[in-house]
N, C-alpha and C. Protein backbone atom coordinates (compact mmCIF):
# COMPACT_ATOMS: atom_id res chain seq x y z
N UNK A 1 17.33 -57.69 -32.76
CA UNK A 1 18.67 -57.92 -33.25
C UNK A 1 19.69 -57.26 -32.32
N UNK A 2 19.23 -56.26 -31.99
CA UNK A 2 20.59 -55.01 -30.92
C UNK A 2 20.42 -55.47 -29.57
N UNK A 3 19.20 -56.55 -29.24
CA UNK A 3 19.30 -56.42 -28.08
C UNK A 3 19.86 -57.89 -27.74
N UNK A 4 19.88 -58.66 -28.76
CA UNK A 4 20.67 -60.78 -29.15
C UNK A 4 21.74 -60.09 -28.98
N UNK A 5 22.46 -59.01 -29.52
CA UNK A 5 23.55 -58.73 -29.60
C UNK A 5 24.36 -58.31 -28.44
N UNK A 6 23.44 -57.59 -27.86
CA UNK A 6 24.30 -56.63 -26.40
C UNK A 6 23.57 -57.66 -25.27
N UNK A 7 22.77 -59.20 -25.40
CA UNK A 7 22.68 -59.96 -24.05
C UNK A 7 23.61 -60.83 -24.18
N UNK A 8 24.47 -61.00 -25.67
CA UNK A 8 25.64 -62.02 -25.77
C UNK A 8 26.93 -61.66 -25.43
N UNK A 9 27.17 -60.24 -25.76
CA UNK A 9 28.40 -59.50 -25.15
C UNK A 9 28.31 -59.54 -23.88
N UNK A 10 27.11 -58.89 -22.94
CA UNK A 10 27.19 -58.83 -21.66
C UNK A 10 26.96 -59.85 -21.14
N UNK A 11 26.65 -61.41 -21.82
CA UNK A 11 26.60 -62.63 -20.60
C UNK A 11 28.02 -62.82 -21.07
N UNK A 12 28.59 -63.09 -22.03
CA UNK A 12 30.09 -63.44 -21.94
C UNK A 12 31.30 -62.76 -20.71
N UNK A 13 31.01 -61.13 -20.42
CA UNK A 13 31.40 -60.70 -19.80
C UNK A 13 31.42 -61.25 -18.23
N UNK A 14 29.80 -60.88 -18.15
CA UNK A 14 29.56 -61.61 -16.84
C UNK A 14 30.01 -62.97 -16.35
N UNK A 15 29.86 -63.77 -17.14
CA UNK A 15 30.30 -65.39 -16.88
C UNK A 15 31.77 -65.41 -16.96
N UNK A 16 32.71 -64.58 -17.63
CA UNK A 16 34.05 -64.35 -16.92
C UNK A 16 33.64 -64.24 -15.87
N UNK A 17 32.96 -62.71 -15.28
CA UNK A 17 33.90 -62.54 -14.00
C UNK A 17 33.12 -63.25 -12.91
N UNK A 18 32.11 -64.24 -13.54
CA UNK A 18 31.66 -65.24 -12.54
C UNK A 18 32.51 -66.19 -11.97
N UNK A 19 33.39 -66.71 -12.83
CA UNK A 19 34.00 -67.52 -13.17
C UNK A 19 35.10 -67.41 -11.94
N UNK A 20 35.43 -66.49 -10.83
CA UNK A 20 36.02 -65.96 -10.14
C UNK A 20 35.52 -66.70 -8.35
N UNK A 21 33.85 -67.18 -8.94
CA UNK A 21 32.97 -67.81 -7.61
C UNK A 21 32.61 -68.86 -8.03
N UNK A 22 32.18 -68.88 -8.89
CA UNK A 22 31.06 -70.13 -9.14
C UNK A 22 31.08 -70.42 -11.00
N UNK A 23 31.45 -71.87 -10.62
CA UNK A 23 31.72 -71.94 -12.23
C UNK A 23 30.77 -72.26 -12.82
N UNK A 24 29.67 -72.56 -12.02
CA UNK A 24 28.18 -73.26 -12.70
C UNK A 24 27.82 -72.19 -13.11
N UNK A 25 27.61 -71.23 -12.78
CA UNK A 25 27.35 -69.46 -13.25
C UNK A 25 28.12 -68.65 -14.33
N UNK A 26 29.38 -69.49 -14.39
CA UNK A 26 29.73 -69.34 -15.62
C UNK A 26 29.58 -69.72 -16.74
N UNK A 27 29.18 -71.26 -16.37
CA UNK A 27 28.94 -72.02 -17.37
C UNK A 27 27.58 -71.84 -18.01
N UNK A 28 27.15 -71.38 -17.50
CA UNK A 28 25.06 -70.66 -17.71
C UNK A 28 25.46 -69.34 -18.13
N UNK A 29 26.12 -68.57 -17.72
CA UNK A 29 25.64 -67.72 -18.69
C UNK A 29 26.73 -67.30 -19.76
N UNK A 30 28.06 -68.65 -20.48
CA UNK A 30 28.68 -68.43 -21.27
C UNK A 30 27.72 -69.72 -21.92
N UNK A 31 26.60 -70.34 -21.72
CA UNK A 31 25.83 -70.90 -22.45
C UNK A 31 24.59 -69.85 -22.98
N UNK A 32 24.40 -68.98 -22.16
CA UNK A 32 23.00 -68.13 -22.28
C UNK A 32 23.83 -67.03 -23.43
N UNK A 33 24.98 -66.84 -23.47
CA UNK A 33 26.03 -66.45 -24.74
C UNK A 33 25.52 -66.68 -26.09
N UNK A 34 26.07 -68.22 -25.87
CA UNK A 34 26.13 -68.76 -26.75
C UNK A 34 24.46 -68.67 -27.71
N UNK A 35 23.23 -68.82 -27.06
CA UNK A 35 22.18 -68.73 -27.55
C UNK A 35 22.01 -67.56 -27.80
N UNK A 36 22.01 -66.37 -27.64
CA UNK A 36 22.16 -65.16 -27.59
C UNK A 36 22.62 -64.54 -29.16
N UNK A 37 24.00 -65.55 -29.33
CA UNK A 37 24.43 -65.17 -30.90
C UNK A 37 23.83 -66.21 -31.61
N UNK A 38 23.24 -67.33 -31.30
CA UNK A 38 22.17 -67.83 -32.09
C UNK A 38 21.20 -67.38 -32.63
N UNK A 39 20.86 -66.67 -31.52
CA UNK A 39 19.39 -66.02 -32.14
C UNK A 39 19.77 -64.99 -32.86
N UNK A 40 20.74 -64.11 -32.49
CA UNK A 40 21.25 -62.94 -33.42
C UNK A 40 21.56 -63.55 -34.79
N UNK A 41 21.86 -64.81 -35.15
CA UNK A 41 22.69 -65.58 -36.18
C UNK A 41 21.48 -65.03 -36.73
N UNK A 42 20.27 -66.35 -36.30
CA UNK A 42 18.65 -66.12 -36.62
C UNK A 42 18.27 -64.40 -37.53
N UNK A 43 18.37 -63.73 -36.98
CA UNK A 43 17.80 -62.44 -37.17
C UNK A 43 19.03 -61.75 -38.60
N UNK A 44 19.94 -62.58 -38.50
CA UNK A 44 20.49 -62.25 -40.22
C UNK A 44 20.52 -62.86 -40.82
N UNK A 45 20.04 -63.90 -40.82
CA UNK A 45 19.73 -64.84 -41.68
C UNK A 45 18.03 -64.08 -42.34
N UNK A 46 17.46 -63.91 -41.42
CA UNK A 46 16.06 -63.61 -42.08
C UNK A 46 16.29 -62.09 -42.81
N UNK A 47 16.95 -61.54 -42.17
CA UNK A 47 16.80 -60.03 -43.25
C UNK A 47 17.58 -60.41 -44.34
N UNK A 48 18.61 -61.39 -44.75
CA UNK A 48 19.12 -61.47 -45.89
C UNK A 48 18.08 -62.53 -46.84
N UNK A 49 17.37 -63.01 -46.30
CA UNK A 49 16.20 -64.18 -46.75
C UNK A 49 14.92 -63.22 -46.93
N UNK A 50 14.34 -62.49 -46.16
CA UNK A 50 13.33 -61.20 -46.22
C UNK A 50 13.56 -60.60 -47.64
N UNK A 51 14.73 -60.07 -47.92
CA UNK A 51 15.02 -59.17 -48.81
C UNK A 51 15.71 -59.72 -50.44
N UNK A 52 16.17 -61.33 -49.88
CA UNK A 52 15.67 -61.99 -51.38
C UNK A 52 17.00 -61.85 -51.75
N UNK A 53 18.11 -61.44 -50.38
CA UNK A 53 20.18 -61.45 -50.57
C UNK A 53 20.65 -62.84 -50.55
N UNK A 54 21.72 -62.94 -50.79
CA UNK A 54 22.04 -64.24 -50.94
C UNK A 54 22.92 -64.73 -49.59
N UNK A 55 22.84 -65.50 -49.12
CA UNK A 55 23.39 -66.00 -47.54
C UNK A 55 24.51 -67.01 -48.38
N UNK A 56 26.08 -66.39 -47.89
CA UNK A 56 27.40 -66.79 -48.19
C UNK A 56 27.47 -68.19 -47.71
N UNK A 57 27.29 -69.58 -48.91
CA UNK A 57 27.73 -70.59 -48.38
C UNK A 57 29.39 -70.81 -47.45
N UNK A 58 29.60 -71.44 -46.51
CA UNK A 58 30.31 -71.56 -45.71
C UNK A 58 32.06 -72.07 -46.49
N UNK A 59 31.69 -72.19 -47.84
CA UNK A 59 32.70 -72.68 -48.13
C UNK A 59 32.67 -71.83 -49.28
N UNK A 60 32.16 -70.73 -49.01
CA UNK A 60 32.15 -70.00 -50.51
C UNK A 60 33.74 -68.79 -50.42
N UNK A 61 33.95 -68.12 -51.44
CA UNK A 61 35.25 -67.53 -51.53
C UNK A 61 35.03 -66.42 -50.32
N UNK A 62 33.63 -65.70 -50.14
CA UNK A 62 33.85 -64.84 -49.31
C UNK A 62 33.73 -65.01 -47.45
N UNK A 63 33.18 -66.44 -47.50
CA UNK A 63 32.93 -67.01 -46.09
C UNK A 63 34.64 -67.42 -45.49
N UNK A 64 35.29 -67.77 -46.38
CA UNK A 64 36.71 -68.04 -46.43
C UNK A 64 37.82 -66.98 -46.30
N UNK A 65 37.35 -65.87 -46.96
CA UNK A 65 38.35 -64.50 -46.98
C UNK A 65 37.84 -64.24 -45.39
N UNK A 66 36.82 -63.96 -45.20
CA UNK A 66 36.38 -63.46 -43.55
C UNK A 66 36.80 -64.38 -42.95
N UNK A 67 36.85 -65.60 -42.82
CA UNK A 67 37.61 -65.88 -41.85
C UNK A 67 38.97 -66.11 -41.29
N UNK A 68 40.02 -66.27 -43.08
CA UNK A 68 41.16 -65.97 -42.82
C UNK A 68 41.60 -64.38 -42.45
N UNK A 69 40.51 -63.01 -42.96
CA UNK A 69 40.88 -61.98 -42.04
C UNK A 69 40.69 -62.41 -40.54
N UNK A 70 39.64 -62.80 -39.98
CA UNK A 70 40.00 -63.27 -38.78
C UNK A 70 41.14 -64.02 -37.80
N UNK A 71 41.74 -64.39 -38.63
CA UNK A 71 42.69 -64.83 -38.18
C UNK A 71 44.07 -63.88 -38.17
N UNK A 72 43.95 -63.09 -39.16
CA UNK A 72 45.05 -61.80 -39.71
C UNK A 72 45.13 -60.08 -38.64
N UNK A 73 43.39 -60.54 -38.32
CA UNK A 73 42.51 -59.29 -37.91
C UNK A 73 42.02 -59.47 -36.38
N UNK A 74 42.81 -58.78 -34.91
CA UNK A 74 41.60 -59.65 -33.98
C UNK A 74 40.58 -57.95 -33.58
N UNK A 75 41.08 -57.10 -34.11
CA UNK A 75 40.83 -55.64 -33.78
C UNK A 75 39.76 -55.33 -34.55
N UNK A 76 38.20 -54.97 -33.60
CA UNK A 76 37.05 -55.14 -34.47
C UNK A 76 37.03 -53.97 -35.26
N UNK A 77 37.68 -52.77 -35.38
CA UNK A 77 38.00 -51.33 -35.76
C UNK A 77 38.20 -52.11 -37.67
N UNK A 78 39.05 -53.12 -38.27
CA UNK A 78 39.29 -53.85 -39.12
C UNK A 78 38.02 -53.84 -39.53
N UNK A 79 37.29 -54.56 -39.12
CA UNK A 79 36.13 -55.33 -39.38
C UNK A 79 34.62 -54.55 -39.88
N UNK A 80 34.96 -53.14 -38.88
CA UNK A 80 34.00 -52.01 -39.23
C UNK A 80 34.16 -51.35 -40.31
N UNK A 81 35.48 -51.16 -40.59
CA UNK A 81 35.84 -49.75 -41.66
C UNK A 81 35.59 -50.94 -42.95
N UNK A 82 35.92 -52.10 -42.98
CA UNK A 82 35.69 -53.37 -44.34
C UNK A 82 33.95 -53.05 -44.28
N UNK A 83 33.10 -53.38 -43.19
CA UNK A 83 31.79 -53.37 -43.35
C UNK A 83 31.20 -51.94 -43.79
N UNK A 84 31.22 -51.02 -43.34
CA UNK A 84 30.69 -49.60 -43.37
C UNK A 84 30.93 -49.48 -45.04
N UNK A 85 32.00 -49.84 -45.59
CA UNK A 85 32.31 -49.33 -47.19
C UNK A 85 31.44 -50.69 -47.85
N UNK A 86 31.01 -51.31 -47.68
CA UNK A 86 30.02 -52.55 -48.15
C UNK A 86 28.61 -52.43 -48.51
N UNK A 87 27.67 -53.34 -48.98
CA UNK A 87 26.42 -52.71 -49.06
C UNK A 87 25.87 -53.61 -47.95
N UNK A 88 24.32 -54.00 -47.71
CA UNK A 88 23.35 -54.56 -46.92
C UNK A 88 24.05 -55.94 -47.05
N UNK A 89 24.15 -56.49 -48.15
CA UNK A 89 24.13 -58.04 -47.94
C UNK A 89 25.70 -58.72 -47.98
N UNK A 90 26.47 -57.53 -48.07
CA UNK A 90 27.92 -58.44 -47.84
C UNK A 90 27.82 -57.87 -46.18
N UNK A 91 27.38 -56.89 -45.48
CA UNK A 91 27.53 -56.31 -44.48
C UNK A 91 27.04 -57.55 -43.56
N UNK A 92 26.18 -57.93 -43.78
CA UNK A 92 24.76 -59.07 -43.08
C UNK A 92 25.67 -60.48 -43.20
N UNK A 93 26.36 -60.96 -44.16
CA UNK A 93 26.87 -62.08 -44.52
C UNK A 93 28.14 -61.64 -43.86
N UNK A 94 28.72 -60.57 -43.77
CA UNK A 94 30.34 -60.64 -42.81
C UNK A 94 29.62 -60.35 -41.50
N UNK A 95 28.62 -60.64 -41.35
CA UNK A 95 28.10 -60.54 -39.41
C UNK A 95 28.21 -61.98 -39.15
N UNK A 96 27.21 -62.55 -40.11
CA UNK A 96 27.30 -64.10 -40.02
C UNK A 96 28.57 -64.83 -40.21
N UNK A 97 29.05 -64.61 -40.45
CA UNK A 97 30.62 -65.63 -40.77
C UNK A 97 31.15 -65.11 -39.12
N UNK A 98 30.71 -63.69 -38.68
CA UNK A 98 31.76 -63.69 -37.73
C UNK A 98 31.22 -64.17 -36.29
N UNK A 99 29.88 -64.49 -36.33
CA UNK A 99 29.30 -64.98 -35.59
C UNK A 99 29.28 -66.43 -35.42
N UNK A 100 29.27 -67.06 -36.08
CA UNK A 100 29.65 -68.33 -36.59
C UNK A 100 31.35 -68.77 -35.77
N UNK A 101 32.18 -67.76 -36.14
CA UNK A 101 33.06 -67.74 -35.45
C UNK A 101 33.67 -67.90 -33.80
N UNK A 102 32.10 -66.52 -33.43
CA UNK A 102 32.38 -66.37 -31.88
C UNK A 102 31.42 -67.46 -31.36
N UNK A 103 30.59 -68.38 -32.32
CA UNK A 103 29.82 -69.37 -31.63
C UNK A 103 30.94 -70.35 -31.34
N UNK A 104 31.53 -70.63 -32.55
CA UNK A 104 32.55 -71.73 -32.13
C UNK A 104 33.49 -71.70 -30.83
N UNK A 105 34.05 -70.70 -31.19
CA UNK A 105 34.58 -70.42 -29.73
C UNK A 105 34.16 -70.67 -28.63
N UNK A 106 33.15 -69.88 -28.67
CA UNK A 106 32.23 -70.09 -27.39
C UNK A 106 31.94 -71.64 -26.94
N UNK A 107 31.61 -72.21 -28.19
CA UNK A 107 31.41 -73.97 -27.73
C UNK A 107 32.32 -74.49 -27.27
N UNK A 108 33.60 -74.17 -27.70
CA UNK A 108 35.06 -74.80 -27.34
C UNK A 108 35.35 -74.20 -25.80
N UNK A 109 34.89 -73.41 -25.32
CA UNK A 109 35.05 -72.35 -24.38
C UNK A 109 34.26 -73.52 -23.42
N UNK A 110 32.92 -73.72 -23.28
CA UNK A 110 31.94 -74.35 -22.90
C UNK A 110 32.75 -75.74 -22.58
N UNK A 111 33.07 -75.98 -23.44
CA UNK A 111 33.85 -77.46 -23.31
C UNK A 111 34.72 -77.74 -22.09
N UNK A 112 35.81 -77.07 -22.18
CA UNK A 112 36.53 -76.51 -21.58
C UNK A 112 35.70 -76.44 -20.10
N UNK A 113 35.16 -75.64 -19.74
CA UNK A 113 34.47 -75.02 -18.60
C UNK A 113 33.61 -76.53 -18.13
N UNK A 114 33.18 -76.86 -18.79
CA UNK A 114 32.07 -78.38 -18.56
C UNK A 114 33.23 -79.27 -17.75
N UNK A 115 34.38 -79.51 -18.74
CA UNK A 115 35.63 -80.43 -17.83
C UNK A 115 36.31 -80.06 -17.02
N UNK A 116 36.70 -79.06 -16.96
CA UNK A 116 37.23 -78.31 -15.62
C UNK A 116 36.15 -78.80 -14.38
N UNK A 117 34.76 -78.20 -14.86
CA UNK A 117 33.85 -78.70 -13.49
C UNK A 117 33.83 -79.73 -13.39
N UNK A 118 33.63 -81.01 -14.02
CA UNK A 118 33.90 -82.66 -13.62
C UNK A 118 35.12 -83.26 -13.27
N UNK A 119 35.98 -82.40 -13.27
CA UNK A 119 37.48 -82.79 -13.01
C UNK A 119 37.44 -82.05 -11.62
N UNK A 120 37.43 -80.85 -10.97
CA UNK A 120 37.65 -80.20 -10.06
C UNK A 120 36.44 -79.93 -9.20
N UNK A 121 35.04 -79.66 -9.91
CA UNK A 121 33.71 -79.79 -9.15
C UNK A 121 34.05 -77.53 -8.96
N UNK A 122 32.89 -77.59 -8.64
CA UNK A 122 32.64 -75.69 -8.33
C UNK A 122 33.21 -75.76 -6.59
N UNK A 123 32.47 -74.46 -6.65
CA UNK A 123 32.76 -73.99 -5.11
C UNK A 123 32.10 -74.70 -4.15
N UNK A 124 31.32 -74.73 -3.89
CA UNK A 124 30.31 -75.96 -2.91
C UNK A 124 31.38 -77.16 -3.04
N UNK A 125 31.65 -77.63 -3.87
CA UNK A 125 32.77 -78.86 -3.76
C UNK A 125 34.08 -78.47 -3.33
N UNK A 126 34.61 -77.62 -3.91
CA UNK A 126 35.93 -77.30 -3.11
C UNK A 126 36.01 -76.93 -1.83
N UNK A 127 34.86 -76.04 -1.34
CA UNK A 127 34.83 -75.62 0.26
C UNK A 127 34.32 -77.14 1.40
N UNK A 128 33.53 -78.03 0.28
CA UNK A 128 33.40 -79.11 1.63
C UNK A 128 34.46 -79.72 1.28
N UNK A 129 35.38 -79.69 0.53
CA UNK A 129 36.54 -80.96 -0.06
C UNK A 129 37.72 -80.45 1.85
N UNK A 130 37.55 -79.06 1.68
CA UNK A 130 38.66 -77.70 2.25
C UNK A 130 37.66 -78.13 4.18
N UNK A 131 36.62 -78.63 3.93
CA UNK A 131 36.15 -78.57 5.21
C UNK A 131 36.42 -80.07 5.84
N UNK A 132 36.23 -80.70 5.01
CA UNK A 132 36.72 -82.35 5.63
C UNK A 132 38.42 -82.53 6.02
N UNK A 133 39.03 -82.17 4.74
CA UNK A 133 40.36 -82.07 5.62
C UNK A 133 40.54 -81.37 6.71
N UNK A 134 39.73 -80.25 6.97
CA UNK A 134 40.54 -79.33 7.88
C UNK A 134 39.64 -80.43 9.40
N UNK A 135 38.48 -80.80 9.03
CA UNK A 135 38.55 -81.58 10.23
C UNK A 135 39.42 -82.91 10.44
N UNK A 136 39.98 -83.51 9.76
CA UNK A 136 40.32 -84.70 9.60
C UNK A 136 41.98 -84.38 9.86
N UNK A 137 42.50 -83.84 9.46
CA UNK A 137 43.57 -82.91 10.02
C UNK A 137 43.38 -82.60 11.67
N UNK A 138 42.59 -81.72 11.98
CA UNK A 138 42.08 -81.85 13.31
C UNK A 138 42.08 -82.49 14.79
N UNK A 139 41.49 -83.63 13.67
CA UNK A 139 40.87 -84.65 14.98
C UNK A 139 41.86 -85.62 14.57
N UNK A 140 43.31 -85.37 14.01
CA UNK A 140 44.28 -86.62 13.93
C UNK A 140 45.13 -86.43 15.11
């Protein structure tokens, strides 16, 4: 679970500052992200299923309050001091709603990043795009 957690923070990170060279490298590992809080999703789903808690339908009153705090709230300091005063299974069910959250994102993020590269192409495409003119320029 700690370790889905800290390979999804640190590929998000990384695939920013990939994103600086090579966008295919971004796009891999703000996808390797994205699976990352999948599987973390995975791993609270089963301890609230293990232990026989109830997993917050998506349209239920409290899947709804968490996410309009999200929208109220972007400071995770919020999010801790609400969880820490909670027990196991609202704690486990406000992970999931907020994960759910940073998946979406992340997909929309992905999106984004996918069309940028079919519209503009990565680095290998821009440097031969940058090498044909400069000969063609050149030899005019």
């Amino acid at each position: 679970m700690v370790q889905a957690a800290r390979s999804g923070k640190q590929n998000i990170a990384e695939g920013s500052m990939a994103s600086v060279t090579s966008r295919e490298t971004e796009i891999k590992l703000t996808n390797v992200a994205r699976a990352s809080l999948e599987e973390l999703l995975l791993d609270y789903e089963d301890y609230l299923r293990t232990r026989g808690l109830r997993l917050w339908d998506k349209d239920s009153p409290e899947s709804l309050f968490m996410r309009k705090a999200s929208l109220r709230h972007d400071h995770s300091e919020w999010f801790l001091n609400l969880a820490h005063s909670r027990n196991d299974e609202v704690f486990a069910n406000m992970a999931v709603c907020l994960i759910h959250q940073a998946a979406f994102l992340l997909k929309k993020q992905m999106n984004v990043l996918e069309e940028r590269f079919l519209q503009k192409g990565g680095l290998r495409e821009r440097m031969t795009r940058l090498r044909k003119q400069r000969r063609k320029s050149g030899s005019s």
